[in-house]
N, C-alpha and C. Protein backbone atom coordinates (compact mmCIF):
# COMPACT_ATOMS: atom_id res chain seq x y z
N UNK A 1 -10.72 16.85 -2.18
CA UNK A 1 -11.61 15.96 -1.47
C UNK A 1 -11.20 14.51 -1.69
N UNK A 2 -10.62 14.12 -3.00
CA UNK A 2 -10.51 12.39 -3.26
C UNK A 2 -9.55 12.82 -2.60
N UNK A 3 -8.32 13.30 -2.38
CA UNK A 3 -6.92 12.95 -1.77
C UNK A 3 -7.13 12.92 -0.35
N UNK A 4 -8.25 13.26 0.20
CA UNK A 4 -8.36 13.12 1.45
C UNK A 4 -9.05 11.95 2.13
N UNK A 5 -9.95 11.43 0.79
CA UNK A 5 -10.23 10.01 1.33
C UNK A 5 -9.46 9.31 0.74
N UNK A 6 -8.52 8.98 -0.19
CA UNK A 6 -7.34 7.84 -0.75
C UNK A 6 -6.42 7.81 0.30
N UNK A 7 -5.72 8.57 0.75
CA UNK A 7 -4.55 8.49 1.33
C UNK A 7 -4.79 7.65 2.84
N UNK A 8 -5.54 7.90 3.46
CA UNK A 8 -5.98 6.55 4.43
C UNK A 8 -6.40 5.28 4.05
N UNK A 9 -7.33 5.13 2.88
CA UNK A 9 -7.55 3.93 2.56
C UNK A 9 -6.02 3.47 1.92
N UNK A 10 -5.46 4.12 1.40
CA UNK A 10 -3.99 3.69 0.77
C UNK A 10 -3.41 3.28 1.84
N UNK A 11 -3.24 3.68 2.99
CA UNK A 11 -2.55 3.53 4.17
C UNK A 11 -3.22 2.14 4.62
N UNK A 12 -4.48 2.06 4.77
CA UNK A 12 -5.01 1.23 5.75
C UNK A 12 -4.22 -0.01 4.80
N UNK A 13 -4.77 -0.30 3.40
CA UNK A 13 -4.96 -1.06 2.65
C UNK A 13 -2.73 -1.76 2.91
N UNK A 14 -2.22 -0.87 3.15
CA UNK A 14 -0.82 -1.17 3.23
C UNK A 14 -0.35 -1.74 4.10
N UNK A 15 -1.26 -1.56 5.50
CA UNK A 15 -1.25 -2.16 6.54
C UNK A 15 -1.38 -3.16 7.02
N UNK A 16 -2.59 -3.31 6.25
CA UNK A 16 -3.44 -4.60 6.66
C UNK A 16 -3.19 -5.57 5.65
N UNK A 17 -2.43 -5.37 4.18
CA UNK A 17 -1.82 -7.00 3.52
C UNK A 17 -0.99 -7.47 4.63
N UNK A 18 0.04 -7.13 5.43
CA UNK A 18 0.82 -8.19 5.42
C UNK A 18 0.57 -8.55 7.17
N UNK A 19 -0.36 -7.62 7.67
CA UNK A 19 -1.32 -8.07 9.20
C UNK A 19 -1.97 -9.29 8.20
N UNK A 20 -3.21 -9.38 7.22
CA UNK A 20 -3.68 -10.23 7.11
C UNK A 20 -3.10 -11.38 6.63
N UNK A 21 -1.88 -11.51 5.78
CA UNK A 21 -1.09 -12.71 5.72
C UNK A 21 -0.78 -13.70 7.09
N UNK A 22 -0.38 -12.44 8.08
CA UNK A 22 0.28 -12.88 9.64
C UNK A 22 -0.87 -13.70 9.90
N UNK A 23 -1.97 -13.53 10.04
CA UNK A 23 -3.03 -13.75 10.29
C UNK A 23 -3.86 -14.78 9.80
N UNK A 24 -3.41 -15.17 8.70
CA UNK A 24 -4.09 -16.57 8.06
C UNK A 24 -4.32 -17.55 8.93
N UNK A 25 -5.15 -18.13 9.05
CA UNK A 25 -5.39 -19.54 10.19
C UNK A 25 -4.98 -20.78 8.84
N UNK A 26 -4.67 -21.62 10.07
CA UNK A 26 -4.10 -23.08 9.51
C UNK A 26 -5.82 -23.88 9.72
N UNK A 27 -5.96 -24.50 8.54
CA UNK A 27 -6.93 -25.50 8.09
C UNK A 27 -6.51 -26.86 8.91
N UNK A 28 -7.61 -27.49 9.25
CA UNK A 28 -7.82 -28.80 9.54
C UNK A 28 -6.98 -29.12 8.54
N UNK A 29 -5.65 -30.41 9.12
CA UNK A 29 -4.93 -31.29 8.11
C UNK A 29 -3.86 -30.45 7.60
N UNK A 30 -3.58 -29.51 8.53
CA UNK A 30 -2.43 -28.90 8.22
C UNK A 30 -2.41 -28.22 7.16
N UNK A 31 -3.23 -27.82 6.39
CA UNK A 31 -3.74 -26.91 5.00
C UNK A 31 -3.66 -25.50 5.25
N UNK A 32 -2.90 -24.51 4.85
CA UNK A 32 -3.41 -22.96 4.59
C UNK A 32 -4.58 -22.93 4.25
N UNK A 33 -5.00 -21.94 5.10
CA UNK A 33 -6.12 -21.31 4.04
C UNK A 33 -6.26 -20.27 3.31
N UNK A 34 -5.52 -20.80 1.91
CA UNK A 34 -5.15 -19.48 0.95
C UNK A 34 -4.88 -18.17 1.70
N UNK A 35 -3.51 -17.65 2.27
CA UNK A 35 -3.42 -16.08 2.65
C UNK A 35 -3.78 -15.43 1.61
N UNK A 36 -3.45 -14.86 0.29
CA UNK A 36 -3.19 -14.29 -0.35
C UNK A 36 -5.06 -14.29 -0.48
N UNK A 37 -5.90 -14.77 -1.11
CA UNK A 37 -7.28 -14.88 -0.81
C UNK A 37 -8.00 -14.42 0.44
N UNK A 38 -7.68 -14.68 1.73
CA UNK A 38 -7.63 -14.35 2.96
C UNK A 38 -7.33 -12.44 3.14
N UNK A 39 -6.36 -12.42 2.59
CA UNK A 39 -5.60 -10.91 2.46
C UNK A 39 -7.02 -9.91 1.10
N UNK A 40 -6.98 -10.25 0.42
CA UNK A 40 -8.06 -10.03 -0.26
C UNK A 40 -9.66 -10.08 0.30
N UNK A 41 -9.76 -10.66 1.14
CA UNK A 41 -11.31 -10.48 1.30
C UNK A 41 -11.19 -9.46 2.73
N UNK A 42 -10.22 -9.67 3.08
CA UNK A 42 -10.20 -8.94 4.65
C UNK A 42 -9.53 -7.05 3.86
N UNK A 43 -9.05 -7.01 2.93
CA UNK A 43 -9.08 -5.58 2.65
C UNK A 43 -10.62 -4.85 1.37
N UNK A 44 -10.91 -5.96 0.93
CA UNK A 44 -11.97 -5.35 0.59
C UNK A 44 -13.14 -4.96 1.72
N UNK A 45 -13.10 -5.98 2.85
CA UNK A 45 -13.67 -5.43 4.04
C UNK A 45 -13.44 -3.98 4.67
N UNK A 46 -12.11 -3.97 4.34
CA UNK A 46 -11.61 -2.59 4.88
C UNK A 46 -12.11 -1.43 4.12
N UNK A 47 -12.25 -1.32 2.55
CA UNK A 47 -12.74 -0.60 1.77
C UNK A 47 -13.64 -0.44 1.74
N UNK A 48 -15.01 -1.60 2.00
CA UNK A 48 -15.98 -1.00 2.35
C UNK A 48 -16.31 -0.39 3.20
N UNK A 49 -15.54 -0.70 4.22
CA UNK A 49 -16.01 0.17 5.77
C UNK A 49 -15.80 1.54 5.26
N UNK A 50 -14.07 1.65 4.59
CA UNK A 50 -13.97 3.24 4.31
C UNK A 50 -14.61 4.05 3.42
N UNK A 51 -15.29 3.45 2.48
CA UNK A 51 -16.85 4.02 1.45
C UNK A 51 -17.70 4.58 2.38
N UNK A 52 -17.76 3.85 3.02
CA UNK A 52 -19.23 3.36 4.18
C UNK A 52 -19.25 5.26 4.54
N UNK A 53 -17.32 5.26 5.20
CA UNK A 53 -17.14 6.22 6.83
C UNK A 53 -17.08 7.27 5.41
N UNK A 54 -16.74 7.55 4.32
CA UNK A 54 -16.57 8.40 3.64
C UNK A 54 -18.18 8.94 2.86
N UNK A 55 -18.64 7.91 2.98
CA UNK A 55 -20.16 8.96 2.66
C UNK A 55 -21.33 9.35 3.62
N UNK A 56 -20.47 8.46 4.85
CA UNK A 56 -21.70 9.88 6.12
C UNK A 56 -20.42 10.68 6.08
N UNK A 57 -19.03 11.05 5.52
CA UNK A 57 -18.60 11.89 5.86
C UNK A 57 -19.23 13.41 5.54
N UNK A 58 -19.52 12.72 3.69
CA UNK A 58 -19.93 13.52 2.75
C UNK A 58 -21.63 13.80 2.38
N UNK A 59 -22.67 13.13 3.61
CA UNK A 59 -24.26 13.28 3.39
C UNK A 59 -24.16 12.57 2.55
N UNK A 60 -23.21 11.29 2.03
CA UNK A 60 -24.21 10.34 0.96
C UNK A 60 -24.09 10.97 -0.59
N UNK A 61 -23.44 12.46 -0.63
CA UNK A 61 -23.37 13.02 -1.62
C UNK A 61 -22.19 13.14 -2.62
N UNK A 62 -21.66 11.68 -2.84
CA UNK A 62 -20.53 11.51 -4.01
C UNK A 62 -21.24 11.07 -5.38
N UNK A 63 -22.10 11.37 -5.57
CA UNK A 63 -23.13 10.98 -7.21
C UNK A 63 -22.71 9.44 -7.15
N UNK A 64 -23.55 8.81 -6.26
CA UNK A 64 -23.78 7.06 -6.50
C UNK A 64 -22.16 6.62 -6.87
N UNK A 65 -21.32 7.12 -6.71
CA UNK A 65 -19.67 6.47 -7.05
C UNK A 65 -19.47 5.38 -5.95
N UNK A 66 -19.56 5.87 -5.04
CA UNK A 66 -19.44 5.15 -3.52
C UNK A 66 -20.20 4.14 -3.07
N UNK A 67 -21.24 4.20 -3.59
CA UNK A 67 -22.33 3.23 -3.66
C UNK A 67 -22.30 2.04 -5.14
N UNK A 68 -21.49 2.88 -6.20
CA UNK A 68 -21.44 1.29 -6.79
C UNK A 68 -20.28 0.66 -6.53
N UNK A 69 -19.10 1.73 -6.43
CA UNK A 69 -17.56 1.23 -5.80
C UNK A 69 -18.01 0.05 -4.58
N UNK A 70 -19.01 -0.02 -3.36
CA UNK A 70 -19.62 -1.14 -2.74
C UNK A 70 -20.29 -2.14 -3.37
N UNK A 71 -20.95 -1.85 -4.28
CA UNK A 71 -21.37 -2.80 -5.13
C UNK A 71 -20.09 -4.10 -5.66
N UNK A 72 -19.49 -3.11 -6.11
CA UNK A 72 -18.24 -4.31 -6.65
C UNK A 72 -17.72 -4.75 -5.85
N UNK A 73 -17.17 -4.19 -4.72
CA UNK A 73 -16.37 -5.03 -3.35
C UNK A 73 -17.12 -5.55 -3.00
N UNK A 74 -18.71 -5.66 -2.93
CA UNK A 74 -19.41 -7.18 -2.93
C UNK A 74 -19.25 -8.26 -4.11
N UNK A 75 -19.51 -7.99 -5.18
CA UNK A 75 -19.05 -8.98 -5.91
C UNK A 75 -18.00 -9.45 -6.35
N UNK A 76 -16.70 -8.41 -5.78
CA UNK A 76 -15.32 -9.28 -5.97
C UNK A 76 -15.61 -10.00 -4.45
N UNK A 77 -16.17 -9.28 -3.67
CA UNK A 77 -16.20 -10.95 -2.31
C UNK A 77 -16.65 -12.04 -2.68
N UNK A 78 -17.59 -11.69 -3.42
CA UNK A 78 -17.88 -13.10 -3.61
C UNK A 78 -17.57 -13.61 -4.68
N UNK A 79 -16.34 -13.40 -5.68
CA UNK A 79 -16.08 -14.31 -6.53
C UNK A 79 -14.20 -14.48 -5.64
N UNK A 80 -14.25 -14.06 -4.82
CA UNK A 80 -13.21 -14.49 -3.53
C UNK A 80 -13.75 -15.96 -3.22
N UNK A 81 -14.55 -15.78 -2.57
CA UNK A 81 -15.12 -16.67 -1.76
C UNK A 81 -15.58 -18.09 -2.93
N UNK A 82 -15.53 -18.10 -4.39
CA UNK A 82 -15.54 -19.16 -5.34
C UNK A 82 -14.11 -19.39 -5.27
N UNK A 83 -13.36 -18.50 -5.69
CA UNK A 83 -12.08 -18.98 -5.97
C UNK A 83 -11.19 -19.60 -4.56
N UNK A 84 -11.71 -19.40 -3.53
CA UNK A 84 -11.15 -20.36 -2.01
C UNK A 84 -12.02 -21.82 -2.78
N UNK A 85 -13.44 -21.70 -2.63
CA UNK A 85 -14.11 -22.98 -2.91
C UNK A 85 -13.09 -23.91 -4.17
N UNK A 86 -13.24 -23.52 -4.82
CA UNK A 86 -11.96 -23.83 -6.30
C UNK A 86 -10.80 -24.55 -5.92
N UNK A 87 -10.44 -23.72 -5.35
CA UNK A 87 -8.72 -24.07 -4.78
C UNK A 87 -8.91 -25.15 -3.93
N UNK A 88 -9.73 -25.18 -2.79
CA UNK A 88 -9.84 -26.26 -2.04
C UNK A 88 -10.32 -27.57 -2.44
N UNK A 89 -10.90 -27.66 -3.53
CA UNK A 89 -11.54 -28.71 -4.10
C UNK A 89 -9.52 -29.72 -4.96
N UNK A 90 -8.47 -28.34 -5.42
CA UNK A 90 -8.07 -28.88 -5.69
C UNK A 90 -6.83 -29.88 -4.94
């Protein structure tokens, strides 16, 4: 059962670093806006979606794993989203 939900998120997650690098937008003043940060918040997006699609796969029934595994890809977003604030200040 895990090898059947890893191996797509492994895939997606392989996919989408170097789509989301391509993808970085240029800041007012000619500034990046951090890819590598950018690449990071846009695959934890991806991981949650695939938690999300993997526990109506499963009725919700992975014993709360999936549900705190979301928990943390919210709070690594948002200590993403400090460390852009951070960087830009410098």
């Amino acid at each position: 059962m895990q090898t059947r939900f890893l191996r797509p998120l492994v895939l997606a997650l392989a996919v989408a670093a170097p789509l989301s690098l391509a993808l970085a937008q240029k800041k007012p003043g000619g500034k990046y806006s951090h890819p590598n940060l950018v690449a990071a918040d846009r695959l934890c997006s991806q991981a949650f979606a695939k938690l999300e699609a993997a526990q109506t796969a499963n009725e919700y029934d992975l014993g709360g794993h999936a549900k705190k595994a979301k928990e943390l890809l919210k709070q690594a977003q948002d200590e993403i989203k400090l460390a852009t604030a951070t960087a830009d200040k410098e």
